[in-house]
Each structure stands twice: as C-alpha cells, then as structure tokens.
N, C-alpha and C. Protein backbone atom coordinates (compact mmCIF):
# COMPACT_ATOMS: atom_id res chain seq x y z
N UNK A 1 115.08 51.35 96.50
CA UNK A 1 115.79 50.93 95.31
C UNK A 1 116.85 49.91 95.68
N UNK A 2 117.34 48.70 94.52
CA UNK A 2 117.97 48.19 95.19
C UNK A 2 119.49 48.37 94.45
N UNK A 3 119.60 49.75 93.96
CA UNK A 3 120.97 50.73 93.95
C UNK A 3 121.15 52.03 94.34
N UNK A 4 122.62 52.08 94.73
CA UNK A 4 122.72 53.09 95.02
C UNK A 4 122.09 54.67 94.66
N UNK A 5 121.69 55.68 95.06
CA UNK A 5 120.81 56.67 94.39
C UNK A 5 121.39 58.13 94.65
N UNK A 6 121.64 59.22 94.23
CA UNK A 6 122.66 60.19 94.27
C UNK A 6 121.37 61.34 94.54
N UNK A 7 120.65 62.03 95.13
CA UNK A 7 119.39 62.52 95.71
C UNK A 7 119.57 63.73 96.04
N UNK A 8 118.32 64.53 95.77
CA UNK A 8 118.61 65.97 96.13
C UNK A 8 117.43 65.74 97.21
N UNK A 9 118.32 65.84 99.19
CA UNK A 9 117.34 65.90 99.96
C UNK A 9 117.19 67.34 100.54
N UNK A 10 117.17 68.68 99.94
CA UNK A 10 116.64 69.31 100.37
C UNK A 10 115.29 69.69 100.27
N UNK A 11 114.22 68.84 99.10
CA UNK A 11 112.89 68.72 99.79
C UNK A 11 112.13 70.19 99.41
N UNK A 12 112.91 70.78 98.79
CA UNK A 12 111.85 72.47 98.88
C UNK A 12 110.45 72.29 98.55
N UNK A 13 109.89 72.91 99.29
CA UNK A 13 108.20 72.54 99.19
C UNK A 13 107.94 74.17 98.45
N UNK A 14 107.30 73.80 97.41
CA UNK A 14 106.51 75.30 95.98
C UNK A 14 105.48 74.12 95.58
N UNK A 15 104.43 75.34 94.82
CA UNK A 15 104.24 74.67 94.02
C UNK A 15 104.72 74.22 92.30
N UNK A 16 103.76 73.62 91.94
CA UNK A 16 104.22 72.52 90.27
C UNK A 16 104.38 73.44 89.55
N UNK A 17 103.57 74.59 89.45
CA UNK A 17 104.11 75.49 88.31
C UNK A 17 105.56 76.30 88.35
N UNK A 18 106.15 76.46 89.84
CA UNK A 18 106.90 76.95 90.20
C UNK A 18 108.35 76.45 88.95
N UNK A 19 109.68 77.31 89.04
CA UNK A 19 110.46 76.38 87.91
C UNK A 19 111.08 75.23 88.67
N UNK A 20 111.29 74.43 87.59
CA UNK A 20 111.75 73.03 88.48
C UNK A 20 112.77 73.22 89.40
N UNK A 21 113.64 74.61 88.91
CA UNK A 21 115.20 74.33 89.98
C UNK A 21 114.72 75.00 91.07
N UNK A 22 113.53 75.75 91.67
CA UNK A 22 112.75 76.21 92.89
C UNK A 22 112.05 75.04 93.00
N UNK A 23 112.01 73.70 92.89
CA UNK A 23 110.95 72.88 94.45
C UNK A 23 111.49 71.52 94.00
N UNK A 24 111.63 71.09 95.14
CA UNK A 24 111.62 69.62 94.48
C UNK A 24 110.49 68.79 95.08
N UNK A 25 109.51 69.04 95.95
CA UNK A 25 108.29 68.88 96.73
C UNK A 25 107.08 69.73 96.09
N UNK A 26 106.15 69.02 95.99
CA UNK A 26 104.60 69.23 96.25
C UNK A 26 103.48 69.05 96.22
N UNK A 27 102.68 69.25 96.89
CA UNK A 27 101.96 69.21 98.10
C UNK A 27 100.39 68.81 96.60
N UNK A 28 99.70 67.85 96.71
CA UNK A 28 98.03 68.72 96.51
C UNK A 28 97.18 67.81 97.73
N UNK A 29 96.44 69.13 97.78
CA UNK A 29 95.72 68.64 98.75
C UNK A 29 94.01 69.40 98.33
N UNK A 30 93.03 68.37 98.84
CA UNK A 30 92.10 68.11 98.06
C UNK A 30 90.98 68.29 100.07
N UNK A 31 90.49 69.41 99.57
CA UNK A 31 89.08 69.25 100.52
C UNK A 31 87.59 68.82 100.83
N UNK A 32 87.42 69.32 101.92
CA UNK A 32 86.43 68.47 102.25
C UNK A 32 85.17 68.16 100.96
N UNK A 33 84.95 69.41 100.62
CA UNK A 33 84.29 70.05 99.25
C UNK A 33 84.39 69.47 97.83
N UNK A 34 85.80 68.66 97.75
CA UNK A 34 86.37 67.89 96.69
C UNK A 34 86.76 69.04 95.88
N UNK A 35 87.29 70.20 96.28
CA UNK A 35 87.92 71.17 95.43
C UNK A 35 89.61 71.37 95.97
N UNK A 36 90.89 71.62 94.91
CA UNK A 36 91.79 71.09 95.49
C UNK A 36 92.21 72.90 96.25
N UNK A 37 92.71 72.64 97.11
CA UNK A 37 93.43 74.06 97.70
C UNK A 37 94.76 74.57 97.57
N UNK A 38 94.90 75.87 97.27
CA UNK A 38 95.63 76.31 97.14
C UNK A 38 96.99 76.37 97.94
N UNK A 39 98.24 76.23 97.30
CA UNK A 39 99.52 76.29 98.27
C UNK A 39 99.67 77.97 98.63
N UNK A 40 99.78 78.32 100.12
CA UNK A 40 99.15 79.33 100.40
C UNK A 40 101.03 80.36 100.50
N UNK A 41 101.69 79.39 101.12
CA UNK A 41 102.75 80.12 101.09
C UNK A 41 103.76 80.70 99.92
N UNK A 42 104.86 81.79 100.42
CA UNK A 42 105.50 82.52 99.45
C UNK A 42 107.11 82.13 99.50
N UNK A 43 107.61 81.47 98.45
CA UNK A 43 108.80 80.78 98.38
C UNK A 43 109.95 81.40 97.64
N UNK A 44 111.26 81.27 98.09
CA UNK A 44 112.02 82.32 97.61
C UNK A 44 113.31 81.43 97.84
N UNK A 45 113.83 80.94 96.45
CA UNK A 45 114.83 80.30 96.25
C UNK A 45 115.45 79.88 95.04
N UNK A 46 117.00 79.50 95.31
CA UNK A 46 117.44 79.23 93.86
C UNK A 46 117.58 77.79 94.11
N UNK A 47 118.35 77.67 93.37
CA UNK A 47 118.74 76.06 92.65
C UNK A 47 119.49 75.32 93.94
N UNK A 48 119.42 73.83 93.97
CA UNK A 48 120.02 73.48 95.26
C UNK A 48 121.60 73.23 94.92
N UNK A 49 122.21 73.24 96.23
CA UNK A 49 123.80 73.56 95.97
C UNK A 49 124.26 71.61 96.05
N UNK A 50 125.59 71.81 95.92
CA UNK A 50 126.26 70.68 96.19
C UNK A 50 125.97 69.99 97.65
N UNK A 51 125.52 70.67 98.80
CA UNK A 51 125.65 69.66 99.85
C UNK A 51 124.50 69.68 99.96
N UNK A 52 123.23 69.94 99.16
CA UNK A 52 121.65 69.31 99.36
C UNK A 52 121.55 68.07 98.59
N UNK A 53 123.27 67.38 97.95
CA UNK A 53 122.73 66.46 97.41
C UNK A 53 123.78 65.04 98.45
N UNK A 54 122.54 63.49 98.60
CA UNK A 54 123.47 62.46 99.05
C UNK A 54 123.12 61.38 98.62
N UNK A 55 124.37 60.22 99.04
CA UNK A 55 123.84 59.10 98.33
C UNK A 55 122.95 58.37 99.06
N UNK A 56 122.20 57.63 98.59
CA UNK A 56 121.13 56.97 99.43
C UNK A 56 121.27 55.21 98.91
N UNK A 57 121.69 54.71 100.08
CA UNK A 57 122.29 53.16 99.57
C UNK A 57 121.36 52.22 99.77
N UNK A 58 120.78 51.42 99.24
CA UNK A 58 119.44 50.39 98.92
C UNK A 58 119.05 50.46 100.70
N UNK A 59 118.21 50.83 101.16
CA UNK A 59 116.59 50.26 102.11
C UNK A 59 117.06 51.87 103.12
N UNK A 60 118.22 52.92 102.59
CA UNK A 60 118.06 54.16 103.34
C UNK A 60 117.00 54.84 102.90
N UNK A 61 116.34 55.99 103.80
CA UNK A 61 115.36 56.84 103.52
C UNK A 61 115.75 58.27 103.45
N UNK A 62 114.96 59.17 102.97
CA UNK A 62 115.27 60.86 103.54
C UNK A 62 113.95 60.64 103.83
N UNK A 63 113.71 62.06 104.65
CA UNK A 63 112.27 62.29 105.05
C UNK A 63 112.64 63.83 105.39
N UNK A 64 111.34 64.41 105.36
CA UNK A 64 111.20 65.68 105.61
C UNK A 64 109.87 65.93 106.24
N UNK A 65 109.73 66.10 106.92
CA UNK A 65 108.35 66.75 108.10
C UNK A 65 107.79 68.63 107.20
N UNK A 66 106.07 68.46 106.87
CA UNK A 66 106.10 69.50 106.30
C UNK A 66 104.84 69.70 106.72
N UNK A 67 104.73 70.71 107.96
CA UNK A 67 103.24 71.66 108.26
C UNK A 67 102.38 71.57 107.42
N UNK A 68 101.44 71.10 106.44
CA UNK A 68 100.18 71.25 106.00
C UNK A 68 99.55 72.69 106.32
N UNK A 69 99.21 73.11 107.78
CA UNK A 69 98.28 73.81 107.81
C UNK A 69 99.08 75.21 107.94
N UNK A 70 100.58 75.19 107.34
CA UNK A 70 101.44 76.51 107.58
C UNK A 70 101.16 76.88 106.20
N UNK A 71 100.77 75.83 105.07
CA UNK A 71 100.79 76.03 103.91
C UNK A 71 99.65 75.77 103.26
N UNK A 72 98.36 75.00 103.75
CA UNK A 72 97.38 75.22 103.33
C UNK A 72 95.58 75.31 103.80
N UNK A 73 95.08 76.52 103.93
CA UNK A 73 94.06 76.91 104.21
C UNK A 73 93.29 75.45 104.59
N UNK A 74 92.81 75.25 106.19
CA UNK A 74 92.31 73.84 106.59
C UNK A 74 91.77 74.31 107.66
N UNK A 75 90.92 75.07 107.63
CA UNK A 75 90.32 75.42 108.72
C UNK A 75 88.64 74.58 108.23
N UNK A 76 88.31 74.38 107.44
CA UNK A 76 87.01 73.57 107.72
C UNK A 76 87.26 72.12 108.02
N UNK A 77 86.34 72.09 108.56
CA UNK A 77 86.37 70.31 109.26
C UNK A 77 85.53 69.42 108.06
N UNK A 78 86.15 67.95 108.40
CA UNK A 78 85.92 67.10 107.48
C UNK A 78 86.89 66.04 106.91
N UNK A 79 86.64 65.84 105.82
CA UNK A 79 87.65 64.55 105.41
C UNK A 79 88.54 65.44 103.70
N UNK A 80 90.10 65.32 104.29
CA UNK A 80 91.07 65.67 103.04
C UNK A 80 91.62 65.00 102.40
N UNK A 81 92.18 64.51 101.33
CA UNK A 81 92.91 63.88 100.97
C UNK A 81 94.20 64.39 100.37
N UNK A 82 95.83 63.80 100.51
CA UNK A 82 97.01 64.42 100.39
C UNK A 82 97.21 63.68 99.55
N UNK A 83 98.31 64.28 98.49
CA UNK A 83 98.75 63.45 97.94
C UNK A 83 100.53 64.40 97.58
N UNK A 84 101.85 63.75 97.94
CA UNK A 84 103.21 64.25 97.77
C UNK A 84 103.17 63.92 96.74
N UNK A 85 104.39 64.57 96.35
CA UNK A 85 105.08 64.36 94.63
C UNK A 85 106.43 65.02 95.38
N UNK A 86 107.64 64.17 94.62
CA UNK A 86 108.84 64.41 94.63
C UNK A 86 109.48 64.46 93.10
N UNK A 87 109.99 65.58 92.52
CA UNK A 87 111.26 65.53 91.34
C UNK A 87 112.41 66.43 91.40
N UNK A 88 113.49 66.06 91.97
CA UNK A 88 114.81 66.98 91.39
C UNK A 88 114.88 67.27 89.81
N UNK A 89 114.91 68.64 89.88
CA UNK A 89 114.98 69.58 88.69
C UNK A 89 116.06 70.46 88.92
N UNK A 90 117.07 69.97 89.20
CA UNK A 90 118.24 70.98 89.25
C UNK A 90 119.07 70.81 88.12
N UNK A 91 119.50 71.68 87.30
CA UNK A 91 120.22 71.93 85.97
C UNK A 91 121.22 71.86 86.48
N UNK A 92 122.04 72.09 86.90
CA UNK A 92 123.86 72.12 87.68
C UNK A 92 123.79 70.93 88.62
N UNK A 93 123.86 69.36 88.25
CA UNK A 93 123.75 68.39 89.24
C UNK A 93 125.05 68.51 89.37
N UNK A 94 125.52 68.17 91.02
CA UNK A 94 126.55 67.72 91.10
C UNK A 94 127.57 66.27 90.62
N UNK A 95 128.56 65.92 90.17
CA UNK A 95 128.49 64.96 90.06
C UNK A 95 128.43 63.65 90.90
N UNK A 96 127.74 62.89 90.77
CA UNK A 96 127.54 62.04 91.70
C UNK A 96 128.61 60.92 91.57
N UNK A 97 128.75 59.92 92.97
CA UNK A 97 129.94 59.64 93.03
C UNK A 97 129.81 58.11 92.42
N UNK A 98 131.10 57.44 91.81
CA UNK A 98 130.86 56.20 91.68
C UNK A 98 130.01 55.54 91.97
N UNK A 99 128.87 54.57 91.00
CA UNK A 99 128.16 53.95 91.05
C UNK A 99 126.64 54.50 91.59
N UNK A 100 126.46 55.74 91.95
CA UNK A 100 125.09 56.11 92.62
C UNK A 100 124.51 56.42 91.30
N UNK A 101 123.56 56.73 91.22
CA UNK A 101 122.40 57.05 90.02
C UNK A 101 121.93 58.43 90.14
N UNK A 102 121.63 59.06 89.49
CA UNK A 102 120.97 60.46 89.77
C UNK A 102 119.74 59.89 89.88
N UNK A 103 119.00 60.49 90.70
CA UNK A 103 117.19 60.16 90.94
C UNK A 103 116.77 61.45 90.75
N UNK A 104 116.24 61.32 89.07
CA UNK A 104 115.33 62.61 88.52
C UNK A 104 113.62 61.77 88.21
N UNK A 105 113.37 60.97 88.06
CA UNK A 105 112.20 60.62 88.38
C UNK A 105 111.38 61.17 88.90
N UNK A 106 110.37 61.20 88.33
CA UNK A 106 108.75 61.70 89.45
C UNK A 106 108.62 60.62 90.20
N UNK A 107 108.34 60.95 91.56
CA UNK A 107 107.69 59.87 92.80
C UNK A 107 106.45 60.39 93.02
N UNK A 108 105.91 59.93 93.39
CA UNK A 108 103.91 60.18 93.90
C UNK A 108 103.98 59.15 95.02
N UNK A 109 103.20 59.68 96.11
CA UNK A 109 102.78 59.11 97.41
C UNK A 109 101.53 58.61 96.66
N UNK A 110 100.89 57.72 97.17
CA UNK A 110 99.52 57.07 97.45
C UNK A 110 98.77 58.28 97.90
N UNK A 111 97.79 58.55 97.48
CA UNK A 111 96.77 59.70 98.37
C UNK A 111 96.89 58.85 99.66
N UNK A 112 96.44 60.14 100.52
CA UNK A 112 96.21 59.53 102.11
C UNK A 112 94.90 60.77 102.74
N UNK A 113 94.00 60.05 103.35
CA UNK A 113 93.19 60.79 103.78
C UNK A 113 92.84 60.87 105.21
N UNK A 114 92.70 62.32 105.70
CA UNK A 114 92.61 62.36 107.06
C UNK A 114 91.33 62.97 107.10
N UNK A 115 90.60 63.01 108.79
CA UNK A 115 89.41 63.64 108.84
C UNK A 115 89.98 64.87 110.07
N UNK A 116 89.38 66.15 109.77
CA UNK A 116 90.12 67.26 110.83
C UNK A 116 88.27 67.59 111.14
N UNK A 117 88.29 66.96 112.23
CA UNK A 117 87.21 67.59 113.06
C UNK A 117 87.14 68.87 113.65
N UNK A 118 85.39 68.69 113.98
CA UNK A 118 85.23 70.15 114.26
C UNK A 118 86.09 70.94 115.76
N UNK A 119 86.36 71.86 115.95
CA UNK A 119 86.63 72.34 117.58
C UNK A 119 85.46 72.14 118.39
C-alpha cells in the first residue's frame, strides 16, 4: 500500500466459518483428487489484544510461516493447490495511530500449486 496501514499481525490460522474475532487466516487447500480438505486442527481463542496490532508503513511486510501438513491431511502424493485469505475481524480495534488506516479488507493469495511426491 502506498499508506500507512494499522494491521492485526497476529495471523490466527481457523477456519472461515469460525467467528471472525477467532482467525484472521485461512487456509483452502484443494487435492490431488480436486476435492478441497479439511482444516484438521482444533483452535481455541479470543479476540486479538492491543499489541497483535502494528503499523505497517508503505513497501513493509508481516509474514507468518504456517505448517500445512500440521493442519491438513497430505499424505497422498500428487499435485495441491493453496490458496491464503487474510481479514481482521476484531470488534474492539484498537485505536490506530495518526494517519494509519485500519486494514479490514479481504486479501486472497493467488492459488499456488505444489506437487508432494511419492516416498
């Protein structure tokens, strides 16, 4: 962006049905089969606090590193395709500071596809 952006980077990975103030991450992921798979893990959280949120000033990034196979069944070999989604859904935003923006927007990654061969 080329303004300042006021961001919730704690990233919680649930899934979409989950309520918005539990995830701000998730995951679909689509197998070899072309059937999409299930988010396998069990998530247990409230709303994010004041210091999961920062400003992010034009060409900064957050990033978050997130196991795939901690969270979804990938044991057959073949070709997957991912696709992220990012939205802060927190009802109690903090206020953000002069000039940053709240970033409540939906983001979507580009699908990306990998092939997980056989053992």
């Amino acid at each position: 962006s080329s303004q300042r952006l006021w961001v919730n980077q704690r990233m919680l990975l649930n899934i979409i049905q989950s309520p918005v103030t539990m995830r701000e991450v998730w995951v679909d992921v689509v197998g070899p089969d072309g059937k999409q798979i299930p988010f396998s893990s069990h998530v247990r959280a409230g709303e994010a606090n004041v210091s999961d949120f920062k400003v992010l000033n034009p060409g900064q990034v957050v990033s978050k590193q997130i196991s795939l196979s901690n969270n979804f069944d990938m044991e057959k070999p073949g070709v997957y395709q991912v696709t992220a989604h990012y939205q802060d859904g927190t009802k109690s935003i903090p206020k953000a500071p002069d000039g940053a923006a709240h970033l409540r927007e939906l983001l979507s990654s580009a699908p990306a596809k990998f092939e997980l061969l056989a053992p």
